[in-house]
N, C-alpha and C. Protein backbone atom coordinates (compact mmCIF):
# COMPACT_ATOMS: atom_id res chain seq x y z
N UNK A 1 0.84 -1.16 0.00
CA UNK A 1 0.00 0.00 0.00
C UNK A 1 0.90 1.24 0.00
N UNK A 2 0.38 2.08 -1.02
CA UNK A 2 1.22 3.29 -0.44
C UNK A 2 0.65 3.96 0.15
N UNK A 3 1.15 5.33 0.79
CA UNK A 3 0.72 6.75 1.98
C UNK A 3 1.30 7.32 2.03
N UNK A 4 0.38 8.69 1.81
CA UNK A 4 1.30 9.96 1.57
C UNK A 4 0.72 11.27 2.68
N UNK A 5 0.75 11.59 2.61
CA UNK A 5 0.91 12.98 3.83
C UNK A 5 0.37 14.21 3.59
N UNK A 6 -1.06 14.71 3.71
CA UNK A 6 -1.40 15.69 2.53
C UNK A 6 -1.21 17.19 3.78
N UNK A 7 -1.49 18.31 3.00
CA UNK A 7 -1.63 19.82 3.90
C UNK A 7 -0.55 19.77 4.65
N UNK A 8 1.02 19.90 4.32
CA UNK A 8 2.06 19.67 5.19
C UNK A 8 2.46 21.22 4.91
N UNK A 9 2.28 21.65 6.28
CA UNK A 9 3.21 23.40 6.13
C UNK A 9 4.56 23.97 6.10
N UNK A 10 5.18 22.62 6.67
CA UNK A 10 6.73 22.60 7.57
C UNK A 10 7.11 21.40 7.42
N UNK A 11 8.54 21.16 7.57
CA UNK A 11 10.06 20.63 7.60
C UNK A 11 9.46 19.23 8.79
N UNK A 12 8.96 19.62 10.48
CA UNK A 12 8.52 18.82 10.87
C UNK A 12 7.60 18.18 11.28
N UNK A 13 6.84 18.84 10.60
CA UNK A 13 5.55 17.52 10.18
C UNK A 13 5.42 16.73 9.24
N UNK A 14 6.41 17.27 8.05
CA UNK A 14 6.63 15.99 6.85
C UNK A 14 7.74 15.43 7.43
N UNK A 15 8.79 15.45 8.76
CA UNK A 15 9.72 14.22 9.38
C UNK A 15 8.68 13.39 9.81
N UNK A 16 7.75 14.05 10.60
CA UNK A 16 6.72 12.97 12.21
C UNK A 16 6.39 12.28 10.75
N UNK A 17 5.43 12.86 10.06
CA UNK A 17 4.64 11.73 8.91
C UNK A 17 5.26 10.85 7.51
N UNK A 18 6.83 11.43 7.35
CA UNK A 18 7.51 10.21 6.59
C UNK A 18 8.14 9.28 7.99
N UNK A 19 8.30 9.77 9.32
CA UNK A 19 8.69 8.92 9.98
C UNK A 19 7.77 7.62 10.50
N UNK A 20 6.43 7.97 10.19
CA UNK A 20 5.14 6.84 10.17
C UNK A 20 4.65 6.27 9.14
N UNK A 21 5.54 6.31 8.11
CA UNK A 21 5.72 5.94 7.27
C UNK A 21 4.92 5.86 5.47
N UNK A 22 4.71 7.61 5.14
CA UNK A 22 4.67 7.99 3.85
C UNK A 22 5.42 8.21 3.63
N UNK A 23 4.53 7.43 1.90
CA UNK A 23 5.68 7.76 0.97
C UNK A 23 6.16 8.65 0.08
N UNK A 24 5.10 9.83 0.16
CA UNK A 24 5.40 11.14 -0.48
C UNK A 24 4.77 12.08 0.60
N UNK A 25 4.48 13.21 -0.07
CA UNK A 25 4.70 14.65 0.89
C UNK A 25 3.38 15.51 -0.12
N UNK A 26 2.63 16.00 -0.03
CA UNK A 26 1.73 17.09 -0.91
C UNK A 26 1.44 18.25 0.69
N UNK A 27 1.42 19.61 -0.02
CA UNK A 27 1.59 20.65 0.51
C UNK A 27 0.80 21.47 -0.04
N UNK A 28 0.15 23.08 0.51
CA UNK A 28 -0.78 23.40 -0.41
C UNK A 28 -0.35 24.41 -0.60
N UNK A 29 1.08 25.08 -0.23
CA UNK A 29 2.25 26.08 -0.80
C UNK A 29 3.42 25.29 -1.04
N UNK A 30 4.13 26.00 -1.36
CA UNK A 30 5.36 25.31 -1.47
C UNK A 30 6.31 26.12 -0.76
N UNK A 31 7.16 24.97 0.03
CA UNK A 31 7.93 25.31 1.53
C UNK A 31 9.40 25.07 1.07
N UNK A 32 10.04 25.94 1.23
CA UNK A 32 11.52 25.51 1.03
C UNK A 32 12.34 24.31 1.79
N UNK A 33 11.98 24.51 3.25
CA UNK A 33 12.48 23.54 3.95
C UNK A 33 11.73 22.24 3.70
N UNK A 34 10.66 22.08 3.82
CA UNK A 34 10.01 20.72 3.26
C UNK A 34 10.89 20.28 1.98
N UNK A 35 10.50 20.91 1.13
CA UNK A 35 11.38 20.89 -0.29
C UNK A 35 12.63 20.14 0.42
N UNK A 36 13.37 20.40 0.72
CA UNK A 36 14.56 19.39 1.09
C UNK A 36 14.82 18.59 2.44
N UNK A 37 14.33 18.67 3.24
CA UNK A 37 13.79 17.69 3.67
C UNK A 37 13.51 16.05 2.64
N UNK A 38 12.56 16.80 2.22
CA UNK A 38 12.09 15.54 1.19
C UNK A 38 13.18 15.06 -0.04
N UNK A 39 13.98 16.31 -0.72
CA UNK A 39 15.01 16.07 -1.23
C UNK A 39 16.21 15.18 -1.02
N UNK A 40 16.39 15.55 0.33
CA UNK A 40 17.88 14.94 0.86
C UNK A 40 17.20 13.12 1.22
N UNK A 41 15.76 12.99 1.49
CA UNK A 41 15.41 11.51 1.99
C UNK A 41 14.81 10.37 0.90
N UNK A 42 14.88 11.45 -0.37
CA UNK A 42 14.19 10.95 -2.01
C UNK A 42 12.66 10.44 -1.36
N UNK A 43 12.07 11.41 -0.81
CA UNK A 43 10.28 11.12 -0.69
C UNK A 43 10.22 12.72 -1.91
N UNK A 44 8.88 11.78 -2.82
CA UNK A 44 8.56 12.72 -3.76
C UNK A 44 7.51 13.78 -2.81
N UNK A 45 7.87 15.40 -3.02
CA UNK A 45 7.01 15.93 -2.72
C UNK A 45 6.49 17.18 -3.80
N UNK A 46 5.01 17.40 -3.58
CA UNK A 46 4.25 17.63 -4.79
C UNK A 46 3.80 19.09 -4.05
N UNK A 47 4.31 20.11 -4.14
CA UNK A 47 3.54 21.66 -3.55
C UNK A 47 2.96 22.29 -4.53
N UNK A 48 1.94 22.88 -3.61
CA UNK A 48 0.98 23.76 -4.89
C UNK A 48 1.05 24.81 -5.23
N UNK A 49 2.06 25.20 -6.71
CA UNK A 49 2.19 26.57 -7.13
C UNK A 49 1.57 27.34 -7.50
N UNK A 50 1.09 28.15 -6.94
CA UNK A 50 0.01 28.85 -8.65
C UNK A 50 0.00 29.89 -9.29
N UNK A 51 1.75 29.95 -9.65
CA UNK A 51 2.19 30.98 -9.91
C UNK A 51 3.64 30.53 -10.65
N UNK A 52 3.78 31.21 -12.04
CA UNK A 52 5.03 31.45 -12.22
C UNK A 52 6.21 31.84 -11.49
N UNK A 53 6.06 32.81 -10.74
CA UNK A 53 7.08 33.07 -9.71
C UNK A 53 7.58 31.75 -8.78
N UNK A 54 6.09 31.04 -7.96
CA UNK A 54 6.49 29.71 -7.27
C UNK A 54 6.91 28.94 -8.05
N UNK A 55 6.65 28.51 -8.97
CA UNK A 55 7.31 27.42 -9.71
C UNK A 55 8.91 27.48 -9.72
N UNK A 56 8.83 28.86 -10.29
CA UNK A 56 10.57 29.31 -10.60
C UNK A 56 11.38 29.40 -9.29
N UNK A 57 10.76 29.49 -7.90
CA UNK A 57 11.49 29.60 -6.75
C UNK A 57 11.38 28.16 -6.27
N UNK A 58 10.31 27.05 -6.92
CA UNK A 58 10.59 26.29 -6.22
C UNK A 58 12.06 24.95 -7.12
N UNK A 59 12.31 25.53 -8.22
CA UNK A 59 13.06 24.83 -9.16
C UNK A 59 13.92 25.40 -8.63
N UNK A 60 14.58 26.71 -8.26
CA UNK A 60 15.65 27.04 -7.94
C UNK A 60 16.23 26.16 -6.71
N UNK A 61 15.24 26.13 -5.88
CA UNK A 61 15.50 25.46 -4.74
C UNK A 61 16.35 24.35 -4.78
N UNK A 62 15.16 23.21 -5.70
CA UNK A 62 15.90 22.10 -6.10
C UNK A 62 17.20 21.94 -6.97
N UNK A 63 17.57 23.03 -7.66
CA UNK A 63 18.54 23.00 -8.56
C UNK A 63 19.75 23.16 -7.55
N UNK A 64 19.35 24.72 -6.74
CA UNK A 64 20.43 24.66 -5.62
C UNK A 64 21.14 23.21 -4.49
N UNK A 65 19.69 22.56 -4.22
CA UNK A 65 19.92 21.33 -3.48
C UNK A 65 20.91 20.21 -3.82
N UNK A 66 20.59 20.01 -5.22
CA UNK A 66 21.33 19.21 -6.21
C UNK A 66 22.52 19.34 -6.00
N UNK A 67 22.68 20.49 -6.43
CA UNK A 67 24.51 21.20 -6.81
C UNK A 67 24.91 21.59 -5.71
N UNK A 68 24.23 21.58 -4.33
CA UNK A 68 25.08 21.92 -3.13
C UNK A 68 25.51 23.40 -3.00
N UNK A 69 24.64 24.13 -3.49
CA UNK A 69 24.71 25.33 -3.64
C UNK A 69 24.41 26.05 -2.43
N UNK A 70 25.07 27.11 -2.04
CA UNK A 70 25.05 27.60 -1.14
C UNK A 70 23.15 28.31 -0.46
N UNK A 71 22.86 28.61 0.28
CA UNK A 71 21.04 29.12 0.39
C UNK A 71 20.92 30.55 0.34
């Protein structure tokens, strides 16, 4: 079965609920710290942009994460 974790605002409430074991993350902004959080543990997480601007801040994020880029 899978389980995923929906309306997550913050960094530790997607730890408590991948630590009970989901397997992804959905959010109804998109959180930087969640964002890696979930990055660094490979749980897919899905935030809700609704905006060009979020999209583009939330790719940066991940691009930065990747490459170890400074914050």
């Amino acid at each position: 079965m899978i389980v995923g974790a929906g309306t997550i605002y913050d960094a530790p409430t997607a730890a408590l609920y991948v630590a009970y074991g989901a397997n992804f993350v959905v959010g109804p902004v998109f959180n930087a710290e969640v964002a890696r959080f979930c990055n660094r543990r490979k749980i897919p997480y899905m935030p809700g942009c609704g905006s060009a601007t979020e999209i583009s801040v939330a790719e940066e994020v991940r691009r930065r994460d990747r490459q170890g880029l400074p914050r």
